[in-house]
Protein backbone atom coordinates (compact mmCIF):
# COMPACT_ATOMS: atom_id res chain seq x y z
CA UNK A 1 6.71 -2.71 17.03
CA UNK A 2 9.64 -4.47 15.60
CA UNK A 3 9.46 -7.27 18.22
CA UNK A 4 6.26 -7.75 18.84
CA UNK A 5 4.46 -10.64 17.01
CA UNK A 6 1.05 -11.47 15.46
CA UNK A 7 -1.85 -13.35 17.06
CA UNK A 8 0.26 -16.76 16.84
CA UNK A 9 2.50 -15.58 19.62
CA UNK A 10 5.83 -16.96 17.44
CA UNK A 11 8.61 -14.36 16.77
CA UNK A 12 10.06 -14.16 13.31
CA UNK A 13 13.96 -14.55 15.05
CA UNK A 14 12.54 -18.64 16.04
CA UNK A 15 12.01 -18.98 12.57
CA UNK A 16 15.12 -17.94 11.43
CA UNK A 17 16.96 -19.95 14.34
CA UNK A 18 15.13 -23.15 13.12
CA UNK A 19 15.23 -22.26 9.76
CA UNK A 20 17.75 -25.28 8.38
CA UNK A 21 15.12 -27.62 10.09
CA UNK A 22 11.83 -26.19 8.83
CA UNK A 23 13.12 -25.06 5.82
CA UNK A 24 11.53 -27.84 3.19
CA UNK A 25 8.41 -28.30 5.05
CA UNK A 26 7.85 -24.29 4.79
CA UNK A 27 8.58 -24.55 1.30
CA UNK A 28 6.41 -27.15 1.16
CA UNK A 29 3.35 -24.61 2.34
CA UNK A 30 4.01 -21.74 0.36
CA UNK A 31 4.32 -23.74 -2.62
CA UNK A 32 0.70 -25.38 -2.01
CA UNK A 33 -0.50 -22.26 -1.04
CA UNK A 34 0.66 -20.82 -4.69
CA UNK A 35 -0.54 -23.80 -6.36
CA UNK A 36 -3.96 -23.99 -4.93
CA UNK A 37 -4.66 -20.33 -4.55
CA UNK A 38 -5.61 -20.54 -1.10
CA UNK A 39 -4.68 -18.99 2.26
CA UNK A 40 -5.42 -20.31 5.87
CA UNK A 41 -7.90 -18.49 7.50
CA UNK A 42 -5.84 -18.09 10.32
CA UNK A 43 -3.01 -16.67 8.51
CA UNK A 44 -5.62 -14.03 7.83
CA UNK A 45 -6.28 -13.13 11.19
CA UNK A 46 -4.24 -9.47 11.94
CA UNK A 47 -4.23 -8.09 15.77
CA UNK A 48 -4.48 -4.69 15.41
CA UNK A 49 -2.03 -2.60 18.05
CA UNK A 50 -2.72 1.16 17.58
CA UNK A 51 0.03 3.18 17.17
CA UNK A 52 -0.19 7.32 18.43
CA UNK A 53 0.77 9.45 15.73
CA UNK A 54 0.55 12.72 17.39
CA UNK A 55 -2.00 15.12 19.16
CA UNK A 56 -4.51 14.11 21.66
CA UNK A 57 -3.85 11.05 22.97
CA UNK A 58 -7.51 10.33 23.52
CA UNK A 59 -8.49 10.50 20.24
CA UNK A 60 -9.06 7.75 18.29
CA UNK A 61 -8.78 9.69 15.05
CA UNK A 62 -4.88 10.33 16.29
CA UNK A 63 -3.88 6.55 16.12
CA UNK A 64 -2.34 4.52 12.96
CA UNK A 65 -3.59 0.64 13.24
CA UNK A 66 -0.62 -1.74 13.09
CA UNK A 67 -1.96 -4.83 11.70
CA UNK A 68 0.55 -7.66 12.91
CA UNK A 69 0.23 -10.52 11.19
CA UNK A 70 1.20 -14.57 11.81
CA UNK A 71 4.89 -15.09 10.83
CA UNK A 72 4.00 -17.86 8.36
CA UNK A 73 1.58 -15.39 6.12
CA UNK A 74 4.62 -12.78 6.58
CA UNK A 75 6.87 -15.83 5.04
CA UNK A 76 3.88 -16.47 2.38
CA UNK A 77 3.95 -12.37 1.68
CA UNK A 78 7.39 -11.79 1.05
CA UNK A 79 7.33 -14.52 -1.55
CA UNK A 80 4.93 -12.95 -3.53
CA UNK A 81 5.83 -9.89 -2.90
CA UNK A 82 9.18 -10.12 -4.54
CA UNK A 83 8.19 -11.89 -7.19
CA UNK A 84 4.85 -9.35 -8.57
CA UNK A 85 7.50 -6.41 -7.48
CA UNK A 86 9.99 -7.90 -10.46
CA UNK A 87 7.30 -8.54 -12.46
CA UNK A 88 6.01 -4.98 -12.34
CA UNK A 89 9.64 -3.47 -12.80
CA UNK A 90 10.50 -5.66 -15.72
CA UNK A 91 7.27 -4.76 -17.54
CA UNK A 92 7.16 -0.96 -16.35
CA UNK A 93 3.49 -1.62 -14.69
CA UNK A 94 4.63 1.31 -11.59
CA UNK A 95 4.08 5.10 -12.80
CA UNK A 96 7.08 7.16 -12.45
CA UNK A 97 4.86 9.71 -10.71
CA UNK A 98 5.04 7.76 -7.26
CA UNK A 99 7.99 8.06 -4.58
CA UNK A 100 6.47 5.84 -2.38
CA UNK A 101 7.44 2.54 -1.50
CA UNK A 102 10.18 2.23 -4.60
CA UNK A 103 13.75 1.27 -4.29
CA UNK A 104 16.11 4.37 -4.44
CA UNK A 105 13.09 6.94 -4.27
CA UNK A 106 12.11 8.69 -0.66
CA UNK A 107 10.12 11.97 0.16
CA UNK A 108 13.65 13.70 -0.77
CA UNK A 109 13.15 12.34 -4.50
CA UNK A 110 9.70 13.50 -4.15
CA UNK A 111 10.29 17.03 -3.35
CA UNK A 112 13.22 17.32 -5.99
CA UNK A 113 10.43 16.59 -8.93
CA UNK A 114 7.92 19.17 -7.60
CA UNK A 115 10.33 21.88 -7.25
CA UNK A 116 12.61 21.50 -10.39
CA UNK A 117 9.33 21.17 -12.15
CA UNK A 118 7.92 24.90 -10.48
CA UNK A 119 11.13 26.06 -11.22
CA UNK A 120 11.55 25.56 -15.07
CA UNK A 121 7.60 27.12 -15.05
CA UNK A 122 9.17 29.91 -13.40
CA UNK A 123 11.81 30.47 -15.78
CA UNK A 124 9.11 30.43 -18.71
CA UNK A 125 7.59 33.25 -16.96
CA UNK A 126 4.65 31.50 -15.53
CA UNK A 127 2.95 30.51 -12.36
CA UNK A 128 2.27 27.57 -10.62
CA UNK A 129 -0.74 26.25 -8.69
CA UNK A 130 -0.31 23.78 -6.67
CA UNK A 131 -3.21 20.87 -4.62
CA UNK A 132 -1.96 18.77 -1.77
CA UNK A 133 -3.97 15.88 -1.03
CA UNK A 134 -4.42 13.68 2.00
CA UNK A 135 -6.83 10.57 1.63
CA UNK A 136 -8.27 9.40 4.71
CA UNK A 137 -7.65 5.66 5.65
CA UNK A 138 -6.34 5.89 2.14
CA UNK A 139 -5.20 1.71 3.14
CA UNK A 140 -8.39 0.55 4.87
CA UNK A 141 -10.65 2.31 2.17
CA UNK A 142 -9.05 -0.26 -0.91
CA UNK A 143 -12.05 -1.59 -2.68
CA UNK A 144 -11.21 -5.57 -3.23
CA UNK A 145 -13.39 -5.75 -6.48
CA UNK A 146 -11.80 -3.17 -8.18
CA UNK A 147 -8.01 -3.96 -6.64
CA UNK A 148 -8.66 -7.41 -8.19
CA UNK A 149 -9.80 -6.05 -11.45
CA UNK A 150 -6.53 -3.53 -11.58
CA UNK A 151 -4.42 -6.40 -10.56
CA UNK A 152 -6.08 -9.01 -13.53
CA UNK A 153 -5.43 -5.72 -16.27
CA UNK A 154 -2.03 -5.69 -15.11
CA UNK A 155 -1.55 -9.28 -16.82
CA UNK A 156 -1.69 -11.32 -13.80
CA UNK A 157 -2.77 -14.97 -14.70
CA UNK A 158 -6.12 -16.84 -13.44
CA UNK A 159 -3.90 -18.67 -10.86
CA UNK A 160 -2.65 -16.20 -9.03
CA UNK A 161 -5.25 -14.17 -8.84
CA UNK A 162 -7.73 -16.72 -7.65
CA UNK A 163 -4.69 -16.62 -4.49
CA UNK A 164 -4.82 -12.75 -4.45
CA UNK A 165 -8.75 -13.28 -4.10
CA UNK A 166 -8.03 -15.69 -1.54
CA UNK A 167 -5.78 -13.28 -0.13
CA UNK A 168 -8.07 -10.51 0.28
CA UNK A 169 -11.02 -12.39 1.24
CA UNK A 170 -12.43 -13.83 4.47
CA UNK A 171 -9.79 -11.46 6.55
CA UNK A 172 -10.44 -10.26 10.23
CA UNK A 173 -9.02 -8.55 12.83
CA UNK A 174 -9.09 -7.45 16.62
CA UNK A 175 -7.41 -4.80 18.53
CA UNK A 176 -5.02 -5.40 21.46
CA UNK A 177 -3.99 -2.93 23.83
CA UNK A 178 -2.49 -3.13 27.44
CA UNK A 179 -2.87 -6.34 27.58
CA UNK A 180 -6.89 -6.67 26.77
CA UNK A 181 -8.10 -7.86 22.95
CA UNK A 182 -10.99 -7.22 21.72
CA UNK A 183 -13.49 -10.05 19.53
CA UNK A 184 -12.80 -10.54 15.84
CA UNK A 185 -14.27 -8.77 13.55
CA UNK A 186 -14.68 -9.41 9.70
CA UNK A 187 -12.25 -7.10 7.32
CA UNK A 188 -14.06 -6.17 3.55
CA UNK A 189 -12.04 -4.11 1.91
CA UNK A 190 -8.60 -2.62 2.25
CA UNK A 191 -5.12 -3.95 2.47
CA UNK A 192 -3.23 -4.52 6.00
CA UNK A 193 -0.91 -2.08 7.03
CA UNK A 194 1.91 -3.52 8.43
CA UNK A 195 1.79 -5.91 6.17
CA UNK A 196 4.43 -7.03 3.26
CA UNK A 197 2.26 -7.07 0.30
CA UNK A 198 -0.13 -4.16 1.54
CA UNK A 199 1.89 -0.84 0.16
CA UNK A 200 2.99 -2.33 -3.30
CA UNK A 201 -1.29 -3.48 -3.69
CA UNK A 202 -1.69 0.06 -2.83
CA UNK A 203 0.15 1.30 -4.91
CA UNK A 204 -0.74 -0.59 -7.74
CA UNK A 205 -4.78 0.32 -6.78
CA UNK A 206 -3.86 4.15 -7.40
CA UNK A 207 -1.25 3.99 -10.09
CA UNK A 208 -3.72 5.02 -12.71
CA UNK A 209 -4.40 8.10 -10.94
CA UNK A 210 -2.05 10.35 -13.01
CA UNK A 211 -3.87 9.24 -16.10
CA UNK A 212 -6.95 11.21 -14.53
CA UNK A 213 -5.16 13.57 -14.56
CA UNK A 214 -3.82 14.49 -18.02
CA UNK A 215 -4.11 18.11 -17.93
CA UNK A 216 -1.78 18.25 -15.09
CA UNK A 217 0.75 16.82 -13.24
CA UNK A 218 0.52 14.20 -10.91
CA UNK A 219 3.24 13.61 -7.96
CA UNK A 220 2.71 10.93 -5.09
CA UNK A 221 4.00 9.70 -1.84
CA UNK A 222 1.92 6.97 -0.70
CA UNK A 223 -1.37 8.58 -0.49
CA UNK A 224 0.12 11.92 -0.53
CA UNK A 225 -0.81 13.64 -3.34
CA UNK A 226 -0.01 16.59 -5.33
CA UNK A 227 -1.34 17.69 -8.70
CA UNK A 228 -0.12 20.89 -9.84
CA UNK A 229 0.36 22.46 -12.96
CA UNK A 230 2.03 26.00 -14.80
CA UNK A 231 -0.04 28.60 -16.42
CA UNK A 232 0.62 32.29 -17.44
CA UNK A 233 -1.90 34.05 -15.52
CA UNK A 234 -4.20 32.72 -12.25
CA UNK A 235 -7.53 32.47 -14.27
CA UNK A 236 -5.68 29.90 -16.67
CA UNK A 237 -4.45 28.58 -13.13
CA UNK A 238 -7.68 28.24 -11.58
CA UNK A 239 -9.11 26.71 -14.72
CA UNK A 240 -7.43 23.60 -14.82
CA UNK A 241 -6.91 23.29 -11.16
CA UNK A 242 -10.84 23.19 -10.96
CA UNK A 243 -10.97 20.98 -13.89
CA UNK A 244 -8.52 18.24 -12.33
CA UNK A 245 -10.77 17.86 -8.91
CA UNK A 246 -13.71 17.94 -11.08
CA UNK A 247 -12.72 14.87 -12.79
């Protein structure tokens, strides 16, 4: 997947071999792009190359969609991305209750929560119950309205999030595989994966989801969930368990 590029047919390595030619008129773009709050259609236009994850190979539940995208939006991307990434770290925005996607955090860092965390409830004498949680197309299920609305309560200006409207709207898509693409079809909600800016939208779209939780705690990888908590009998344990997937 590394070398493989999106429906423009132009590898990222030419644009780094022409880069001290192209450089200003690039910059040129993205700036306008920023300034205007709006995208290129075509830089919105993802082929789709699916990707076995594991099981029956003729299943199209066992595939992950790759969305590959036109170098130029990946360029546009990792602008922003770096720049509502500091934004969020300086001002705290990220809950410490996700793993995923964070510098110097992994499924390792993850796991070391969860356990220490059943482990001082087990030196207090109690027990712990424990929910995993997978969401399905957790990525392609990302409601833009209420994305937007998370995004604009996170502090982001009327500028830029006219271009993260622009950014989520009017996207589409077709699949290619062994050599045969299929027509375009229109995208409504979710974020790309494969994408730069798709996992740090995502995770800003479920951050508030320990807050739902208050009764409990709330660990994440991704989309991986857990919410788990420490009681002294099972009745109290079942209680609150119930409670939290209730709410």
């Amino acid at each position: 997947m590394k070398y493989q590029s999106g429906p423009d047919q132009i590898p990222a390595m030419l644009l780094k071999i022409s880069a001290p030619a192209i450089a200003n008129p690039v910059a040129t773009l993205i700036n306008e792009s920023l300034a205007t709050g709006y995208i290129p259609k075509l830089w919105k236009t993802a082929r789709v190359v699916p990707i076995h994850k594991s099981g029956d190979s003729t299943l199209v539940s066992n595939y992950r969609p790759i969305s590959l995208l036109p170098v130029m939006s990946k360029v546009l991307e990792k602008c922003v991305y770096t720049q509502l990434r500091d934004y969020y770290q300086y001002w705290n925005y990220l809950t410490p209750d996700q793993s995923g996607f964070r510098p110097n955090h992994s499924t390792t860092t993850a796991l070391l929560k969860v356990c220490n965390d059943i482990q001082a409830g087990m030196e207090q004498g109690n027990l712990t119950g424990a929910i995993f949680l997978d969401f399905p197309k957790a990525f392609d299920t990302v409601d833009h309205g209420i994305l937007l609305e998370k995004l604009k309560n996170s502090g982001i200006g009327d500028r830029t999030l006219t271009w993260f409207q622009s950014y989520v709207s009017h996207r589409s898509q077709y699949v290619s595989i062994s050599g045969s693409s299929s027509l375009p079809l229109p995208v409504t909600c979710g974020v790309p994966q494969g994408s730069i800016l798709g996992p740090l939208l995502f995770t800003k779209f479920i951050n508030d989801l320990p807050n739902v939780c208050k009764a409990s705690t709330v660990h994440m990888y991704a989309d991986d969930t857990v919410i788990y908590t420490s009681k002294p009998n099972l009745p109290q344990l079942e209680a609150v368990l119930q409670e939290q997937l209730n709410n």
